[in-house]
Protein backbone atom coordinates (compact mmCIF):
# COMPACT_ATOMS: atom_id res chain seq x y z
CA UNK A 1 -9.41 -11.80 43.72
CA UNK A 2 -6.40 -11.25 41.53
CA UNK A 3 -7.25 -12.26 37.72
CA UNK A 4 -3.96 -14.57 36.41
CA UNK A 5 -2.35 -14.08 33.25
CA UNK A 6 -2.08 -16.78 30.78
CA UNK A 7 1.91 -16.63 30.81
CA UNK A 8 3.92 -17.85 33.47
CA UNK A 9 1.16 -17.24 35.90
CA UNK A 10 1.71 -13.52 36.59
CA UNK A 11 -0.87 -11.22 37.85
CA UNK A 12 -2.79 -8.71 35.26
CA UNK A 13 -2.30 -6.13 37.21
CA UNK A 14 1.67 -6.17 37.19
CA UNK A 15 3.90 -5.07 33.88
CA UNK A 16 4.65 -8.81 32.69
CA UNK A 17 8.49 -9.54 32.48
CA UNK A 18 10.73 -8.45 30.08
CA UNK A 19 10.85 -10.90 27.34
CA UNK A 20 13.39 -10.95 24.79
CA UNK A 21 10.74 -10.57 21.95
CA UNK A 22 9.44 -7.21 24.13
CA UNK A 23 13.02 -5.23 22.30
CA UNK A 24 11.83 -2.67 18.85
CA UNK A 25 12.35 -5.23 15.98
CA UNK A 26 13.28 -8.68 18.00
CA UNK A 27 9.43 -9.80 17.42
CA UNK A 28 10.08 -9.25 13.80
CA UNK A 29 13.03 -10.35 13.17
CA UNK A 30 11.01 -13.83 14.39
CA UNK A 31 8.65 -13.39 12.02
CA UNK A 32 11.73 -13.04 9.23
CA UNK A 33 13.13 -16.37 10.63
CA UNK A 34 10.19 -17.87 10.59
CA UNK A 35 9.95 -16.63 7.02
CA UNK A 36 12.85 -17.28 6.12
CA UNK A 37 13.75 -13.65 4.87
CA UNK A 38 16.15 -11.38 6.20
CA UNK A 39 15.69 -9.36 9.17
CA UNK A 40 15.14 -5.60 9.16
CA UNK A 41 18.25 -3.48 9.94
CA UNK A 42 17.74 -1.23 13.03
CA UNK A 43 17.36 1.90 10.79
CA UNK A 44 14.71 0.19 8.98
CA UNK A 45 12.88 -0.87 12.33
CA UNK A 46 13.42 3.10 13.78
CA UNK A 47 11.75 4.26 10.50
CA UNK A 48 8.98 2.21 10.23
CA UNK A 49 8.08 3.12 13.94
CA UNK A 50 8.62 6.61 13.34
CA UNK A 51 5.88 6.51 10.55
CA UNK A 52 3.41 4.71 12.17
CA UNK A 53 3.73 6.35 15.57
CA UNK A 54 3.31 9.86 13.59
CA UNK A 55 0.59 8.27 10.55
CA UNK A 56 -0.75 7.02 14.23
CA UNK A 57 -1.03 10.36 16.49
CA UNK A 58 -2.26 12.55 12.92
CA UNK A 59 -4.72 10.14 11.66
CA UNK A 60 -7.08 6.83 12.19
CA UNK A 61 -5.14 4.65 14.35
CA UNK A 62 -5.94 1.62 12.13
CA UNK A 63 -3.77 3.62 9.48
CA UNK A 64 -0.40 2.74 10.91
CA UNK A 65 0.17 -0.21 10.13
CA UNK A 66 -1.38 0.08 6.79
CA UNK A 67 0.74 2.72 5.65
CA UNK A 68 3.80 -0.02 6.83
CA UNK A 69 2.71 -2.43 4.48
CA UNK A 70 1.79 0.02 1.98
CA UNK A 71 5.70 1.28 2.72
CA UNK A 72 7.11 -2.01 2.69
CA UNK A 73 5.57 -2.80 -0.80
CA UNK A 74 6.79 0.63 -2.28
CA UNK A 75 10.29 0.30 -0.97
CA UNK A 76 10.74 -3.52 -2.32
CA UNK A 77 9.37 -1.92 -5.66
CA UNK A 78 11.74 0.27 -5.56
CA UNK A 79 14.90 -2.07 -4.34
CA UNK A 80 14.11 -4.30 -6.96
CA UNK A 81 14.67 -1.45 -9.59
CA UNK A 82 17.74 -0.58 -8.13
CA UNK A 83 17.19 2.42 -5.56
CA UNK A 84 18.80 1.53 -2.47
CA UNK A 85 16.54 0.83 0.39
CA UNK A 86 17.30 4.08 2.22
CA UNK A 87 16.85 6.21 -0.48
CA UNK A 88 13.65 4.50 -0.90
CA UNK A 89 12.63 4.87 2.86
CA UNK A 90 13.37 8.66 2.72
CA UNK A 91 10.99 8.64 -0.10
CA UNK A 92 8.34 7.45 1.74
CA UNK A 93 9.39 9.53 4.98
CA UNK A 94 8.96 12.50 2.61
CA UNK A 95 5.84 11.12 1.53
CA UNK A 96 4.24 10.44 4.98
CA UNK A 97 5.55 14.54 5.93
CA UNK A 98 3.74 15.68 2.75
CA UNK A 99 0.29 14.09 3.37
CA UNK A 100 0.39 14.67 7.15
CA UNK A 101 0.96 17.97 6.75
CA UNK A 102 -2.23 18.60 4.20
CA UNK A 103 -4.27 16.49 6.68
CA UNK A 104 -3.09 17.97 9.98
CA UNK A 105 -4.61 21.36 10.92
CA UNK A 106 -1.78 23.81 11.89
């Protein structure tokens, strides 16, 4: 007996169909509408998953998306005294490098 899916009655056992939302950043740039803040720019969205796929793979898994929010709140800190947002996303790349590398053996 095949188990059903709750969407669109598709089996479990098959990939489900591409959905629009399934894209790197469309999900949250819903969440932004539905916010009513901006959406992240695609270099923002490629950053953030960098960080949490590498916090991901060196640490707890349950520290990725931590360290996102933990990012997010530094680099608004940081906007809002001026530093553009790149700068301030580099800083935190540099950051992420740093402490991975004193917690990764190698």
């Amino acid at each position: 007996m095949c188990r059903r899916s709750l969407r669109d009655n598709e089996p479990m056992d098959q990939p489900p169909a591409h959905r629009d939302s399934d894209r790197p950043g469309a999900w949250s740039a819903q969440l932004a509408a539905e916010l009513a803040s901006a959406p992240l720019p695609r270099s923002t969205v490629g950053a953030l998953l960098s960080m949490a796929r590498d916090v991901a793979h060196a640490t707890e898994r349950i520290n990725a998306p931590l360290s996102t929010y933990v990012a997010g709140r530094y680099v608004e800190a940081r906007v809002a005294s001026g530093c553009d947002e790149a700068v301030a996303l580099d800083e935190v790349a540099a950051a992420v490098r740093r402490l991975l590398s004193e917690t990764t053996p190698g």
